[in-house]
Protein backbone atom coordinates (compact mmCIF):
# COMPACT_ATOMS: atom_id res chain seq x y z
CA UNK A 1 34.11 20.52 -64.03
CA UNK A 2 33.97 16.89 -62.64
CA UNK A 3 36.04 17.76 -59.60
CA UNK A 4 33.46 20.77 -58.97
CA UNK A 5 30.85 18.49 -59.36
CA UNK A 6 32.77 15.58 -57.20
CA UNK A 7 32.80 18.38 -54.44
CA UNK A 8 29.34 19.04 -54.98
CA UNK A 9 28.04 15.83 -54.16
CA UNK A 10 30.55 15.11 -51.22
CA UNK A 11 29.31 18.28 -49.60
CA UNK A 12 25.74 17.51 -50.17
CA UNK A 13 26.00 13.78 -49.16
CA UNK A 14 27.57 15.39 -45.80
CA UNK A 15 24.80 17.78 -45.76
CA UNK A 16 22.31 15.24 -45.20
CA UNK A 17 23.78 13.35 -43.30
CA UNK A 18 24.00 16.05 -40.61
CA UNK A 19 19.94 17.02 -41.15
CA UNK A 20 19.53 13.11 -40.97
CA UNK A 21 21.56 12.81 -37.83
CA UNK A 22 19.89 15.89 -36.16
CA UNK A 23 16.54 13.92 -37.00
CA UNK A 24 17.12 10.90 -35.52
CA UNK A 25 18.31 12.59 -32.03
CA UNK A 26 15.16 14.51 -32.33
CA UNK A 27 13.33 11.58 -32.51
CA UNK A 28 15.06 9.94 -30.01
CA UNK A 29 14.21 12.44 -27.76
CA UNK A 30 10.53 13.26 -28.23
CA UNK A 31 9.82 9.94 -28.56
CA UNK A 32 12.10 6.84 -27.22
CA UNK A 33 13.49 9.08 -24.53
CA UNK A 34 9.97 11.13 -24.28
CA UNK A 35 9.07 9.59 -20.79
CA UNK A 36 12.70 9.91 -19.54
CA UNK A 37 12.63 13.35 -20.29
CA UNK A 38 9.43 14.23 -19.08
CA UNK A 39 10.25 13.13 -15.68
CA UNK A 40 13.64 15.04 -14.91
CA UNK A 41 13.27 17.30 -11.55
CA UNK A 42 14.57 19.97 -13.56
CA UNK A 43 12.29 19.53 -16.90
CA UNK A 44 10.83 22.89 -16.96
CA UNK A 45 7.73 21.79 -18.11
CA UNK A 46 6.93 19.45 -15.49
CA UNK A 47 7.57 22.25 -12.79
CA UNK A 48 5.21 24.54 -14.56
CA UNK A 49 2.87 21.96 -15.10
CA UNK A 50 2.88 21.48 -10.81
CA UNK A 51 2.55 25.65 -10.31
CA UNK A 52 -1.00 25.05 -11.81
CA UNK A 53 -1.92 22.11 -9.45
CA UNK A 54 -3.76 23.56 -6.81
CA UNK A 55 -2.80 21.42 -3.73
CA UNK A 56 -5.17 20.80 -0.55
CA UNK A 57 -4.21 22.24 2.47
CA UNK A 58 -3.34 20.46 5.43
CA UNK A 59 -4.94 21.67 8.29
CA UNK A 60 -3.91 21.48 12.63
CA UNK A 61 -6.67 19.63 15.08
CA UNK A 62 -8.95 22.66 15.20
CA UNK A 63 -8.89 23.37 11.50
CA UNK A 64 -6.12 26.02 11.24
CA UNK A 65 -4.11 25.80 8.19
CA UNK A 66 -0.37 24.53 8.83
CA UNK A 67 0.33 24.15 4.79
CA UNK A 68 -2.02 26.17 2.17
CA UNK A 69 -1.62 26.91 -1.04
CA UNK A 70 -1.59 31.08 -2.80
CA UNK A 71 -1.94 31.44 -6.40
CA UNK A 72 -0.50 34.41 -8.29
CA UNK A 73 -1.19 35.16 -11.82
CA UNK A 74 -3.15 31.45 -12.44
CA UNK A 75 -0.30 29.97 -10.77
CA UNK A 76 -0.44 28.15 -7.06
CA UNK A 77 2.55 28.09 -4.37
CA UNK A 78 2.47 26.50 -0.98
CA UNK A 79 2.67 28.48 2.30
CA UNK A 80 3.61 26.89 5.75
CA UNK A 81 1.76 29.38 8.06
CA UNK A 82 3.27 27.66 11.09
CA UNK A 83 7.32 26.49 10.00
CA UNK A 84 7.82 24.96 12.84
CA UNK A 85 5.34 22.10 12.08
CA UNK A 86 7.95 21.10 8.92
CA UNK A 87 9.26 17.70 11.06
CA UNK A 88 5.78 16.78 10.25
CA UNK A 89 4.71 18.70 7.16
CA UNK A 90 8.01 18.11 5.06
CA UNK A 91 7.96 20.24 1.92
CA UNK A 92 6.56 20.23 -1.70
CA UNK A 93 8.74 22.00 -3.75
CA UNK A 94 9.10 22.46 -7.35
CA UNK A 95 12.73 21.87 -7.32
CA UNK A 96 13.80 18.97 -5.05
CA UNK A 97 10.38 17.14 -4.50
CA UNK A 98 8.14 16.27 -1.55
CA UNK A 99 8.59 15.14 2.46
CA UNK A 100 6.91 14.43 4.88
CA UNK A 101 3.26 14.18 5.08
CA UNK A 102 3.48 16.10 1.72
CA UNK A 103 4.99 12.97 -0.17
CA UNK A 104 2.78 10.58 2.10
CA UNK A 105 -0.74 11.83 0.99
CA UNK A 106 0.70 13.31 -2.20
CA UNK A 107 -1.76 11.78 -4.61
CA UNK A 108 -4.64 13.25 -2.29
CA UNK A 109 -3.20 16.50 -2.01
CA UNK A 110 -3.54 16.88 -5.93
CA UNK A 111 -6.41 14.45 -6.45
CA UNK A 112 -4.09 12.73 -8.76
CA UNK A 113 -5.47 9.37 -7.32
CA UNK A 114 -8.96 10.44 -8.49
CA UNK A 115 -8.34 10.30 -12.70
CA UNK A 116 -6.25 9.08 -14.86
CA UNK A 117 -3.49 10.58 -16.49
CA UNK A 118 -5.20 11.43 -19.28
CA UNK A 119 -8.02 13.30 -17.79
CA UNK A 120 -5.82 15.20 -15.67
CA UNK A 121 -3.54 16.45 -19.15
CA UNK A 122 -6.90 16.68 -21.00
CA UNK A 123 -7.29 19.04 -18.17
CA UNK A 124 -4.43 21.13 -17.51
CA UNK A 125 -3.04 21.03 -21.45
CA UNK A 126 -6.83 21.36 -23.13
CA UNK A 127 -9.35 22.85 -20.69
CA UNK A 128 -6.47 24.76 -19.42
CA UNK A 129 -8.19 24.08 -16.09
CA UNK A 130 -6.17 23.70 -13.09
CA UNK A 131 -5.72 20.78 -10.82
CA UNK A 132 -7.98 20.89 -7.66
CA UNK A 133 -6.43 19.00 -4.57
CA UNK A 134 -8.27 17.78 -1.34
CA UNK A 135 -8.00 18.27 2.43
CA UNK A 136 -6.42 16.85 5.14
CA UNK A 137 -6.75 17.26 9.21
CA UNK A 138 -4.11 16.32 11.11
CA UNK A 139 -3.94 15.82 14.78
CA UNK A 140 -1.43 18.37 15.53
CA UNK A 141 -2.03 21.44 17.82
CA UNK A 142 -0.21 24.31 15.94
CA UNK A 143 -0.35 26.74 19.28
CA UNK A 144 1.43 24.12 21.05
CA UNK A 145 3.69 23.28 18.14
CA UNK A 146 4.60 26.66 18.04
CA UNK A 147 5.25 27.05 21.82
CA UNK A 148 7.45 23.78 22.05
CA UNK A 149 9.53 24.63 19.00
CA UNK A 150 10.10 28.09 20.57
CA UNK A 151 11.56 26.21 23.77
CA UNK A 152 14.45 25.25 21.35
CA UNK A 153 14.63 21.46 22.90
CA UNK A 154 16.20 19.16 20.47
CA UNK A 155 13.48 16.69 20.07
CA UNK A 156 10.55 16.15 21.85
CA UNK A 157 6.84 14.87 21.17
CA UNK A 158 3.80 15.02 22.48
CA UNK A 159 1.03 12.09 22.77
CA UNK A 160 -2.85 12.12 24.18
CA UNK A 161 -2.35 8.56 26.11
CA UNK A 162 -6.25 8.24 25.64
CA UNK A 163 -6.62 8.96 21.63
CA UNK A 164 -3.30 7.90 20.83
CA UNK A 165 -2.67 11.36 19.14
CA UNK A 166 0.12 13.30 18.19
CA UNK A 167 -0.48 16.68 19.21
CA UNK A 168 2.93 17.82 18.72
CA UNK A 169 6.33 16.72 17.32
CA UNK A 170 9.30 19.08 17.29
CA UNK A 171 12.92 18.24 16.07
CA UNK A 172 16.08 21.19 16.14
CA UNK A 173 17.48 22.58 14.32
CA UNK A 174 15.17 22.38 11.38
CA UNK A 175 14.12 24.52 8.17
CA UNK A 176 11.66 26.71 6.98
CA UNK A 177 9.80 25.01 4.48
CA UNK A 178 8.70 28.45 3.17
CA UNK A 179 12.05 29.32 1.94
CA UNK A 180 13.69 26.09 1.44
CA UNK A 181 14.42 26.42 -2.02
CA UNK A 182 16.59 29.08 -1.31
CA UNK A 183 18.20 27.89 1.24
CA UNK A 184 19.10 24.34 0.25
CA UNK A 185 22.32 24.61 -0.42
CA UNK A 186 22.90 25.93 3.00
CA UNK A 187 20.80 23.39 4.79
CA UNK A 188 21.99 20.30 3.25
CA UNK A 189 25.98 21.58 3.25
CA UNK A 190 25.51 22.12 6.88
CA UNK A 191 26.06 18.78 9.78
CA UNK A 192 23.34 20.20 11.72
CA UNK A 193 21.23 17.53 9.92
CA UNK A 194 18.50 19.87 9.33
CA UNK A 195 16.51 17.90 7.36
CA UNK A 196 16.58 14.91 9.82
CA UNK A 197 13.59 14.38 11.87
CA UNK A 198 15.22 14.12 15.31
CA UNK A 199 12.10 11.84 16.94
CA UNK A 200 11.58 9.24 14.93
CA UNK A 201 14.57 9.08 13.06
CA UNK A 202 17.83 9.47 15.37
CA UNK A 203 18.36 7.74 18.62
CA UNK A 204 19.73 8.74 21.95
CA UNK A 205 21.58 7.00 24.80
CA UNK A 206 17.81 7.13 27.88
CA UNK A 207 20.24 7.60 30.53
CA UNK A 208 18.08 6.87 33.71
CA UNK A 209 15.04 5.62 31.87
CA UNK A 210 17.08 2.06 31.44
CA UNK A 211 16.92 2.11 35.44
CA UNK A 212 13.53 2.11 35.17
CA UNK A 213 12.67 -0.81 32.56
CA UNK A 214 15.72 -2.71 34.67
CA UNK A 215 13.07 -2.78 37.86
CA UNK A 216 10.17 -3.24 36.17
CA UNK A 217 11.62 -6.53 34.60
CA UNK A 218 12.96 -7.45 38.25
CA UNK A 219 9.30 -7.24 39.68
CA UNK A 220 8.38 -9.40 36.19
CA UNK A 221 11.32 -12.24 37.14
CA UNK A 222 9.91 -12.22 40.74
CA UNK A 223 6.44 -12.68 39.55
CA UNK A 224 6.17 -15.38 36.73
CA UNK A 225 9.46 -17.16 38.43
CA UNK A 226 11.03 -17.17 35.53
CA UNK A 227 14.49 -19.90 34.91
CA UNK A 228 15.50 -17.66 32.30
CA UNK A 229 18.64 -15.47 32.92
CA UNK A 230 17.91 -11.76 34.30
CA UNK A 231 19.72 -10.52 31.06
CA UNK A 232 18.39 -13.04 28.53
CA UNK A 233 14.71 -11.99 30.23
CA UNK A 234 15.16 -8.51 29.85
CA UNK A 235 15.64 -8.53 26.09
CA UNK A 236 12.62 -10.67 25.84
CA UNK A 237 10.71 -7.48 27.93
CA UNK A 238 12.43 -4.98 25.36
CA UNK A 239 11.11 -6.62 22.44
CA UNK A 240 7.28 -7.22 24.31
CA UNK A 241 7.54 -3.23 24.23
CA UNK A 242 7.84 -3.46 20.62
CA UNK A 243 10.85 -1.60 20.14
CA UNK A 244 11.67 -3.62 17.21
CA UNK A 245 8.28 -2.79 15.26
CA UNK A 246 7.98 0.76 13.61
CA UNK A 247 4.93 2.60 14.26
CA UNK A 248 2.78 2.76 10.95
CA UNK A 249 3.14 6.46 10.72
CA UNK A 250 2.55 8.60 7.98
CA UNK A 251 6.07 9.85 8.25
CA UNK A 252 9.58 8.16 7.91
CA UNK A 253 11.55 6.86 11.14
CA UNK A 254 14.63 4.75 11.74
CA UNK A 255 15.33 1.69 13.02
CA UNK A 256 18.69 0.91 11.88
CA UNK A 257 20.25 1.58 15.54
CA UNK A 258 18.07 -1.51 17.14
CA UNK A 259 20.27 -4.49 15.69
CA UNK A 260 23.71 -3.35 16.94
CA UNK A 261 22.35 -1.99 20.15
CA UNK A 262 20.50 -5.53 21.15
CA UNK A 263 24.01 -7.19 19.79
CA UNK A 264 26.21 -5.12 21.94
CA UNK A 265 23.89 -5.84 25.13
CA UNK A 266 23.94 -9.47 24.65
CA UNK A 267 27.52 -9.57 24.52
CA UNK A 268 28.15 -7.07 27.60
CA UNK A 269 27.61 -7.80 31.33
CA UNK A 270 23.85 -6.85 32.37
CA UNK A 271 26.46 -5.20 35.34
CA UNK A 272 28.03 -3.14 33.13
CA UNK A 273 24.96 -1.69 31.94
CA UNK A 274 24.15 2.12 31.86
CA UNK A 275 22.65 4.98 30.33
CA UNK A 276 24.82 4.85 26.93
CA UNK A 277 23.42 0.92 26.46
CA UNK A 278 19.74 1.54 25.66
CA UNK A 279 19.16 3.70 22.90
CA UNK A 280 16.10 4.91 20.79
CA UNK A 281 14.15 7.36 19.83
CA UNK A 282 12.10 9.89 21.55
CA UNK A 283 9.22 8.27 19.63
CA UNK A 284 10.46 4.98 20.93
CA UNK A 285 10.82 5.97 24.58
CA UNK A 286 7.51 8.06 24.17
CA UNK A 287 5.75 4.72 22.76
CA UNK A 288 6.80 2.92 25.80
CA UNK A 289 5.88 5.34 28.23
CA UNK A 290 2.38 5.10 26.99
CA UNK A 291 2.43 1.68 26.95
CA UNK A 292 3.09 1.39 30.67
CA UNK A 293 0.67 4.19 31.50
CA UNK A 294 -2.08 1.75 29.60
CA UNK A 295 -0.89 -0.48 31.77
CA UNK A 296 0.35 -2.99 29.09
CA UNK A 297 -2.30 -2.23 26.62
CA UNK A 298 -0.53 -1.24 23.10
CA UNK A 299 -2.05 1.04 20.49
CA UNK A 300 -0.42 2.80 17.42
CA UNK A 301 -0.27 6.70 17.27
CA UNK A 302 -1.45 8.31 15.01
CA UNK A 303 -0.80 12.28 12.94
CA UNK A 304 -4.07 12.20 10.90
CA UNK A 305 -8.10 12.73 12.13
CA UNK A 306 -9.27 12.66 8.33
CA UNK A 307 -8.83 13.68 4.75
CA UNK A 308 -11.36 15.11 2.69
CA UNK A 309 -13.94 12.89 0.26
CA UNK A 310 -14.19 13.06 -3.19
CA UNK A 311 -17.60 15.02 -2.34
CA UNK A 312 -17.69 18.37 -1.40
CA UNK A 313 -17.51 19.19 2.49
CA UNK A 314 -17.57 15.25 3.62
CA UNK A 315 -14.29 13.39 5.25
C-alpha cells in the first residue's frame, strides 16, 4: 500500500509540475514576450489586423491613382493600377513589409500618425471600425511612366528643370507590385536585382559626359586663374556639383560608390582619365545636368505636390 501510495504522489508531484511549467511559458508569452510576439512579420494577427486598415491612395500629377486600395468582404488590399511606377511606389505587403514611398509616408497612408495606439485598437478591436488612411499626390506623370517603362531602357528619369519635378523615374528589370507576394521567391533568388532602384541607387561608368565636365572646368581654370593643379581643381568642381550630398528624396539612393571613385581619381593620372573613371547615378548625372541648365543655380527635386489634411478635401 505505501509503495502505491509512494507512486501516487511521485506521479502527481510530476503532474504539476508539467501544468506549472506549461503556465509559466504561457505567461511568458502573453505577457513578457507579448510585444515580441506581437510584432513578428508572420504573427497572423498583426497581418489581419493591416487587411482592415484602409490605406490612402497615392495618386500621379493629374490625380490618377498609381496605388489604391479594394476591400473584399470588410477587408482592404492594395492595387498598383500602373506597375511600372513600383521604382517609386515600392510595395505594402502583408508579408514582407513596405518600400518605397509606401514605407516613407507610411504613418500618413494609415493615419497612424493621427492617434494613439490606443485609439486606433479601441478602434479596430472594439468599434470594429476600420482604419481610414489619407492621400497623397505625387509629381509623377503615369502616361509617361508607362510609355518610358515600355521603352525597356535600364534606367532613366525625367525632371521639369523649372519645378524641379520628377515626372518620371523608371528602373529594369523591376516587379509587379501587384503580385509580389507571389513572386518573391523568384524575384529576390534572381541577380537581375529586381528590387534595386537602378537611378538612384546603382551607378554607371558617364562615358562621354566626363568630357564634358573636363572642359567646363578648363574654361573655370582659365577664368578665376586658378594655382591649383588641373586635377586637384577638378575634384573641387565635382564636389561644387554636389555629387557628394544625397538629394532629400522621399525614396532610398546610394552613395556608397562616391568614396572609392574620388580615391581612385586622385591617385590616377588626370591623362589617363576616361569614361569608366566618373561614375554615378542617373539621378546624379540628371542632378547635374539641371544644374548647368540653371546655369549654376541648385535646387532639390522633388516626387511629392501634397498629401491630404487631417480635414476632409484640404492638402
Amino acid at each position: 500500500m505505501t509503495t502505491i501510495s509512494n507512486a501516487t504522489s511521485r506521479l502527481t508531484l510530476g503532474f504539476l509540475i508539467v501544468v506549472l511549467g506549461l503556465a509559466a511559458y504561457n505567461l511568458m508569452w502573453s505577457a513578457l514576450r507579448s510585444e515580441a510576439l506581437l510584432a513578428r512579420d508572420d504573427n497572423p494577427r498583426t497581418v489581419f489586423s493591416s487587411q482592415r486598415i484602409r490605406r490612402g491612395d497615392i495618386l500621379d500629377r493629374h490625380g490618377t491613382p498609381l496605388a489604391t486600395t479594394e476591400e473584399i468582404n470588410g477587408l482592404f488590399y492594395r492595387l498598383y493600377p500602373v506597375p511600372s511606377a513600383a521604382p517609386i511606389l515600392g510595395y505594402a505587403s502583408f508579408n514582407y513589409g513596405l518600400a518605397g514611398l509606401e514605407n516613407t509616408f507610411d504613418p500618413l497612408l494609415t493615419s497612424a500618425d493621427l492617434q494613439d495606439p490606443d485609439s486606433l485598437w479601441w478602434q479596430r478591436e472594439v468599434l470594429y471600425a476600420p482604419q481610414l488612411g489619407r492621400d497623397i499626390q505625387t509629381t509623377i506623370d503615369a502616361d509617361l511612366q508607362a510609355a518610358l517603362a515600355e521603352t525597356g531602357v535600364t534606367a532613366a528619369i525625367v525632371i521639369a528643370v523649372d519645378t524641379n519635378e520628377i515626372h518620371a523615374l523608371v528602373s529594369n528589370p523591376s516587379y509587379d507590385p501587384n503580385t509580389l507576394d507571389d513572386d518573391w521567391d523568384t524575384i529576390t533568388s534572381e541577380d537581375n536585382a529586381n528590387l534595386v532602384n537602378r537611378v538612384t541607387q546603382m551607378a554607371y561608368p558617364t562615358g562621354d559626359f566626363i568630357d564634358t565636365l573636363l572642359e567646363i572646368n578648363r574654361i573655370n581654370l582659365n577664368r578665376f586663374e586658378t594655382p591649383l593643379p588641373e586635377k586637384t581643381q577638378f575634384l573641387n568642381f565635382l564636389d561644387e556639383l554636389g555629387i557628394q550630398q544625397l538629394q532629400p528624396l522621399d525614396i532610398a539612393q546610394s552613395d556608397k560608390h562616391i568614396a572609392p571613385m574620388l580615391a581612385e581619381m586622385a591617385a590616377t593620372p588626370i591623362a589617363n582619365w576616361d569614361g569608366n573613371t566618373l561614375r554615378l547615378t542617373p539621378l546624379q548625372m540628371a542632378m547635374i545636368v539641371k544644374l548647368l541648365a540653371n546655369e549654376g543655380t541648385r535646387s532639390n527635386v522633388r516626387l511629392t505636390l501634397q498629401t491630404e489634411a487631417i480635414a476632409a478635401d484640404q492638402w
